[in-house]
Structure formats: structure tokens, C-alpha cells
Protein backbone atom coordinates (compact mmCIF):
# COMPACT_ATOMS: atom_id res chain seq x y z
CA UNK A 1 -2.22 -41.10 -59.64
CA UNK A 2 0.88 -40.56 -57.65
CA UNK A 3 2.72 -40.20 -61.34
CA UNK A 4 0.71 -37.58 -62.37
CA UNK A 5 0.54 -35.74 -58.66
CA UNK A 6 4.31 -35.99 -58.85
CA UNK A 7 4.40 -34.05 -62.73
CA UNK A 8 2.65 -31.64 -61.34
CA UNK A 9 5.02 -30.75 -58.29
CA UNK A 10 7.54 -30.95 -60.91
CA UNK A 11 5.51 -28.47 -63.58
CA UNK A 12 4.91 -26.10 -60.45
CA UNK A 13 8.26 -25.75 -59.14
CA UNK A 14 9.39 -25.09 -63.15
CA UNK A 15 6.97 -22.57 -63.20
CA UNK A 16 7.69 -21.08 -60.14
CA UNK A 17 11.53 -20.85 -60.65
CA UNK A 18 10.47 -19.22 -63.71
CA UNK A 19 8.06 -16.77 -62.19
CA UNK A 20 11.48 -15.99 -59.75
CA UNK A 21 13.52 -15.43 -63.03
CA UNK A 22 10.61 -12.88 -64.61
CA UNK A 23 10.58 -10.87 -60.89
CA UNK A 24 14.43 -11.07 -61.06
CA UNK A 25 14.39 -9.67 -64.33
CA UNK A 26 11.25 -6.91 -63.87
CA UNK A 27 13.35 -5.83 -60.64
CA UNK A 28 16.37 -5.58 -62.14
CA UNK A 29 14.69 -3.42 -65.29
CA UNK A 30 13.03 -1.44 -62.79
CA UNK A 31 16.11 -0.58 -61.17
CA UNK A 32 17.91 0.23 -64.40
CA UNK A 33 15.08 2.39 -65.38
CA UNK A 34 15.55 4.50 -62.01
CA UNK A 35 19.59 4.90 -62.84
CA UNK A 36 18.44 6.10 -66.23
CA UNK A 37 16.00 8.36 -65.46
CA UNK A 38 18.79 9.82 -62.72
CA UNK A 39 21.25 9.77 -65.90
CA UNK A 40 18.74 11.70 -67.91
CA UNK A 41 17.87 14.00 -65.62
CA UNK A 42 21.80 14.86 -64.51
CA UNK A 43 22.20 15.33 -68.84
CA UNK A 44 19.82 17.58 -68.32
CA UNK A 45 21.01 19.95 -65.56
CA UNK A 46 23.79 19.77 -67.71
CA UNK A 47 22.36 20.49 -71.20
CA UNK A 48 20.37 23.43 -69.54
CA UNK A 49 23.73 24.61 -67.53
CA UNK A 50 25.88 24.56 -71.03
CA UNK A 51 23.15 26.13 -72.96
CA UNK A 52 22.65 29.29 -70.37
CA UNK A 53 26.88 29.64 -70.56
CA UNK A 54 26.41 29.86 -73.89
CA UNK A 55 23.87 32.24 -74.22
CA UNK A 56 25.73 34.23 -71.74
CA UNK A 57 28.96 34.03 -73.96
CA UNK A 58 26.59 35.05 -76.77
CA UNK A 59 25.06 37.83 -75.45
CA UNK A 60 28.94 38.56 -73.89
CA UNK A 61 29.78 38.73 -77.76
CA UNK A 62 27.51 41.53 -78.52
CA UNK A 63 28.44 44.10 -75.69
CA UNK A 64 29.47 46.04 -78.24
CA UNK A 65 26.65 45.93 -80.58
CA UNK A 66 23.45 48.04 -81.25
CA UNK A 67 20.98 47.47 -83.97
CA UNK A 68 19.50 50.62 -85.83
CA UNK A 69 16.08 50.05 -87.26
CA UNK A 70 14.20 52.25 -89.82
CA UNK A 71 16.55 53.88 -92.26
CA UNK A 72 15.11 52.97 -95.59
CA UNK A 73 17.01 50.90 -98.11
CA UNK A 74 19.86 51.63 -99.83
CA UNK A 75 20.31 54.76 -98.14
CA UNK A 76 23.87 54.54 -97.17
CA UNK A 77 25.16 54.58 -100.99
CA UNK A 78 27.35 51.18 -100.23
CA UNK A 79 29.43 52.65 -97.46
CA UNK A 80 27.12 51.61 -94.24
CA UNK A 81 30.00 52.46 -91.36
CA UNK A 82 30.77 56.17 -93.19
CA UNK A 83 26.96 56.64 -93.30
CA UNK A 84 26.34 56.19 -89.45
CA UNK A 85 29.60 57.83 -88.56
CA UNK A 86 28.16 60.75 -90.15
CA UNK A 87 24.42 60.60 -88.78
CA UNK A 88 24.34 58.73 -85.70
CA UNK A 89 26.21 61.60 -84.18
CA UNK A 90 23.78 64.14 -85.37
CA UNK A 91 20.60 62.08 -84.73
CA UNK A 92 21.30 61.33 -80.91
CA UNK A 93 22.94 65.08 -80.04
CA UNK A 94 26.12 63.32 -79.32
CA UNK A 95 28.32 66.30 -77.64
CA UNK A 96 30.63 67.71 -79.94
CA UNK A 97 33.71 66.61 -78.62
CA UNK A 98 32.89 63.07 -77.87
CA UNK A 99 31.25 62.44 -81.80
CA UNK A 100 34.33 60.75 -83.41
CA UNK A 101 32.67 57.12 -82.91
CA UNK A 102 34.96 54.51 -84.45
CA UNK A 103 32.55 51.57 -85.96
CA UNK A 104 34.59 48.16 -86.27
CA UNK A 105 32.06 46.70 -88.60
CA UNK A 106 28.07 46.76 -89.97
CA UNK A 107 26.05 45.35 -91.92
CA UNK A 108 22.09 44.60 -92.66
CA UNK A 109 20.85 41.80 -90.46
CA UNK A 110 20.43 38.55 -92.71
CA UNK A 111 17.39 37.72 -94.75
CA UNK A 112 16.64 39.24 -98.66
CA UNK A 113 16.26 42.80 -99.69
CA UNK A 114 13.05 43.88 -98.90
CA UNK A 115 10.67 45.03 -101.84
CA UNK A 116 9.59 48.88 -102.06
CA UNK A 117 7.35 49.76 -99.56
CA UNK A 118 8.03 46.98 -96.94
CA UNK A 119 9.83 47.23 -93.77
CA UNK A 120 13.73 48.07 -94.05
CA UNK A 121 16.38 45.64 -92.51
CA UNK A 122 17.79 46.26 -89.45
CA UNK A 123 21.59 47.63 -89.34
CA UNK A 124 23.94 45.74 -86.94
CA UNK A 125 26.35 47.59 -86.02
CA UNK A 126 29.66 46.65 -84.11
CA UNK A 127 31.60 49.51 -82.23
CA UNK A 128 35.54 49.27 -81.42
CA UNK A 129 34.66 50.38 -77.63
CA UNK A 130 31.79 49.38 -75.23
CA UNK A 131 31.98 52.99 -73.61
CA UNK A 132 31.03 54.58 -76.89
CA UNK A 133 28.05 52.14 -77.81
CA UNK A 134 26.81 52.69 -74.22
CA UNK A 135 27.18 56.58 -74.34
CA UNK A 136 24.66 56.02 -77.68
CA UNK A 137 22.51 53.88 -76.76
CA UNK A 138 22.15 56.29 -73.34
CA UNK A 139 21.80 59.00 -75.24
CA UNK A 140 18.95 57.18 -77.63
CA UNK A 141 17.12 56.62 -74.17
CA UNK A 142 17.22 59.92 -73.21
CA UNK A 143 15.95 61.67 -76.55
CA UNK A 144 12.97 59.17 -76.96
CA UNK A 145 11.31 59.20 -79.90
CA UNK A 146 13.91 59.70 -83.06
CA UNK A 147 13.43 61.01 -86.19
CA UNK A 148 15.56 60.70 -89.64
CA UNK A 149 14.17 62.43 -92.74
CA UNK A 150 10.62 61.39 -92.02
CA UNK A 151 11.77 57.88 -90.83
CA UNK A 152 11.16 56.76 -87.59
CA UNK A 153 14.55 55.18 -85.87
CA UNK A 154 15.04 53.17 -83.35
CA UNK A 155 18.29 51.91 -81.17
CA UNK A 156 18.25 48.99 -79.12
CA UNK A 157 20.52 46.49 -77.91
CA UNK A 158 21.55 43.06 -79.55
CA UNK A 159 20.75 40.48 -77.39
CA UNK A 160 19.91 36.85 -78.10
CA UNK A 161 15.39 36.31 -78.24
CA UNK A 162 15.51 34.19 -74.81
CA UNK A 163 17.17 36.95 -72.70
CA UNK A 164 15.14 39.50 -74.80
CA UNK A 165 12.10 37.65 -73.02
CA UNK A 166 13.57 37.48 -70.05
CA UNK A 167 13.77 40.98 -69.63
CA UNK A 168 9.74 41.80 -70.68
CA UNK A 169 9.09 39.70 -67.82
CA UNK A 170 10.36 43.02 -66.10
CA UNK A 171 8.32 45.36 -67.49
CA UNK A 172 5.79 46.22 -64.99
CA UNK A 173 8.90 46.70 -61.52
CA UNK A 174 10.29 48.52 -64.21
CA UNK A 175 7.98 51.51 -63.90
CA UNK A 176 8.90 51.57 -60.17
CA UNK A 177 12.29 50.87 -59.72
CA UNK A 178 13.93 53.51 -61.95
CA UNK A 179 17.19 53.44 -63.56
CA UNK A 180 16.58 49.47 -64.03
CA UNK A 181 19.04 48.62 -67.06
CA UNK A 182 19.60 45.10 -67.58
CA UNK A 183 16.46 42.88 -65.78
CA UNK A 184 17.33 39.38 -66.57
CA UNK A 185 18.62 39.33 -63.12
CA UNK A 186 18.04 42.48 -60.49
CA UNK A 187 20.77 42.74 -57.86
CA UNK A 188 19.72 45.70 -55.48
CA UNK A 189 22.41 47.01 -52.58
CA UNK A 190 20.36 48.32 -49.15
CA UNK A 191 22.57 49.18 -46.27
CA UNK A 192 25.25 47.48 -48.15
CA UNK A 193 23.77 44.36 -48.17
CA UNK A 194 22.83 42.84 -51.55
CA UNK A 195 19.49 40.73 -52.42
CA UNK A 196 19.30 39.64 -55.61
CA UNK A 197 15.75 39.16 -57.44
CA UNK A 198 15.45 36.27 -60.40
CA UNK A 199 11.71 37.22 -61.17
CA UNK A 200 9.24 39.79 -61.32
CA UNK A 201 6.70 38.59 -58.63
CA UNK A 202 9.98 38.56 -56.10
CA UNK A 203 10.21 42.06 -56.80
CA UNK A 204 6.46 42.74 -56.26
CA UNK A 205 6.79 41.19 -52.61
CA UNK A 206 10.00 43.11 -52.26
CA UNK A 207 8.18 46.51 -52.81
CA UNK A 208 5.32 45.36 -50.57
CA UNK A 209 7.49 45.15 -47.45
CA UNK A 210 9.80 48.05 -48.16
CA UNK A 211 8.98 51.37 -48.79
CA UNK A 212 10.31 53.08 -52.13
CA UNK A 213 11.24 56.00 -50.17
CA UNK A 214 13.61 54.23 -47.10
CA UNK A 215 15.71 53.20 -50.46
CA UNK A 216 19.36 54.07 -50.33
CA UNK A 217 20.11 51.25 -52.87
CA UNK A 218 22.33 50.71 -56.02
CA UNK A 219 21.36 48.12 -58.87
CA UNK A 220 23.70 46.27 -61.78
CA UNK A 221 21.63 43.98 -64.30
């Protein structure tokens, strides 16, 4: 009897030390789990941070670009920078002294040749100076609704699709807060003090406490 009582100690205190080793083990898992999860979460600060620097560096890319939509096919005869030098100018009432507008390159946006009858590709154009493509694209603003030869046209910005989102997020505070260019983040200057405004609803409350009219301010998107 005291044999067997004696294997038994013996059998418990091997299981226990190896119930000690499996809680070691579990704890030390555990803790490794919590260092990767802090690693993974760091990446992805990081991953997020890199990816909005390089959107920014894309969108940086394109100051100078504006996409034309709605002339039909073919319509520039093979020489799309002499065709917009020539129209552009006409189309948007660009003031005769200011309508020599020097286009570095265009071309269609990518994808096939549309088939008679469907919707024309998009010309991207690239101008050699910022002023000029911001002097059109103010100008395309101001005239509203364009018209080429029975084709509608319109002139927007090229901008990557996330910031393009960004900035419909603005649509409604854009109706009150004129003049509002470039929404993906407002900065507005009262009393020479500058708050800054990263989504829609912060401009809501904004307007709520300050009337429109006690505004001397100044905004850059």
C-alpha cells in the first residue's frame, strides 16, 4: 500500500511540474501574442501613414492636371494638345490676352476605344504652369454649364478616388461656407487665429456656435 501511495506522490508531482511547464508556456504565448498585436498595430499606423504620403505625393503630381470629359471620339484629328489649345480658350471665354495656354502633354484616359454611341473617354490633360490650369478650371466654375457643338463638357480636377470621396463628404458646409475649394481638410482664419476642421459634422457644430455673419475669416483646402 505504501508502494503504490508513494507512485502516486511521484505521478502527481510529474504531473504537476508539467501542468507548471503548460502555464509557463500559455503565459509566455500570451505575452508574445500582446507584443505582436502591439507590432501589428505600430505596422499599421505606419502602413496607413505611408499610404496617405503617398496619396498626397500623388495628388501633388497632378496639380497641374485637369480632365475634359465629353468631346466625342476622334474629334481632335490625331493632334489632341493643338485641338484644346485651339478650343479650350474659346469654350471657357479665356480673356484674350491671357489664351496662349502651353499644354505639356494629353492624352485619353486608359481603357479601349469606345464603340459609336457610348460614352467618350476622358482627356487628361497636363499644363506646363499651375497658374494657367487654375485660371481654367476657375473660369469652368464660373461659366457653369458648357457646351461644345451639341456636346456637353465638363472640367474637373484630377485627383486620386479616396480624396475625391473625401471631399463629397463636404458637400452639404459647402453650400454655406462659400468660396470652399479644396475640402479634404478646411482650415478657416477668425481674428487671426486658425481652427482647422477634418470632417463635416465639425463644421456643422462650428456654424451652430458662430454666426455666418460675425465672419471675417480666410480658408486654404
Amino acid at each position: 500500500l505504501t508502494t503504490i501511495v508513494n507512485e502516486i506522490k511521484e505521478g502527481n508531482t510529474h504531473l504537476q511540474t508539467r501542468v507548471q511547464s503548460v502555464e509557463q508556456r500559455v503565459s509566455n504565448i500570451e505575452d508574445t501574442h500582446l507584443t505582436t498585436d502591439s507590432i501589428i498595430s505600430d505596422l499599421k499606423k505606419q502602413v496607413e501613414q505611408l499610404r496617405m504620403r503617398t496619396d498626397d505625393q500623388e495628388n501633388r503630381s497632378r496639380r497641374n492636371n485637369l480632365c475634359s470629359l465629353g468631346f466625342p471620339e476622334d474629334v481632335e484629328q490625331g493632334n489632341l494638345s493643338k485641338f484644346l489649345q485651339n478650343v479650350l480658350p474659346e469654350l471657357l471665354k479665356v480673356p484674350t490676352e491671357m489664351r496662349e495656354i502651353k499644354i505639356e502633354w494629353v492624352h485619353h484616359s486608359l481603357g479601349p476605344k469606345p464603340a459609336p454611341g457610348q460614352r467618350p473617354r476622358p482627356f487628361m490633360v497636363h499644363f506646363l504652369c499651375f497658374p494657367a490650369k487654375e485660371q481654367l478650371l476657375s473660369l469652368a466654375c464660373d461659366t457653369g454649364k458648357l457646351e461644345w457643338q451639341e456636346s456637353h463638357i465638363q472640367v474637373f480636377p484630377d485627383l486620386l478616388k479616396d480624396l475625391q470621396d473625401r471631399r463629397r463628404q463636404f458637400l452639404q458646409v459647402k453650400k454655406k461656407l462659400q468660396g470652399l475649394y479644396y475640402p479634404a481638410v478646411l482650415r478657416v482664419t477668425i481674428d487671426r487665429k486658425q481652427k482647422q476642421f477634418t470632417s463635416p459634422e465639425a463644421v456643422e457644430e462650428f456654424l451652430a456656435e458662430v454666426k455666418t455673419s460675425e465672419l471675417g475669416w480666410s480658408e486654404r483646402g
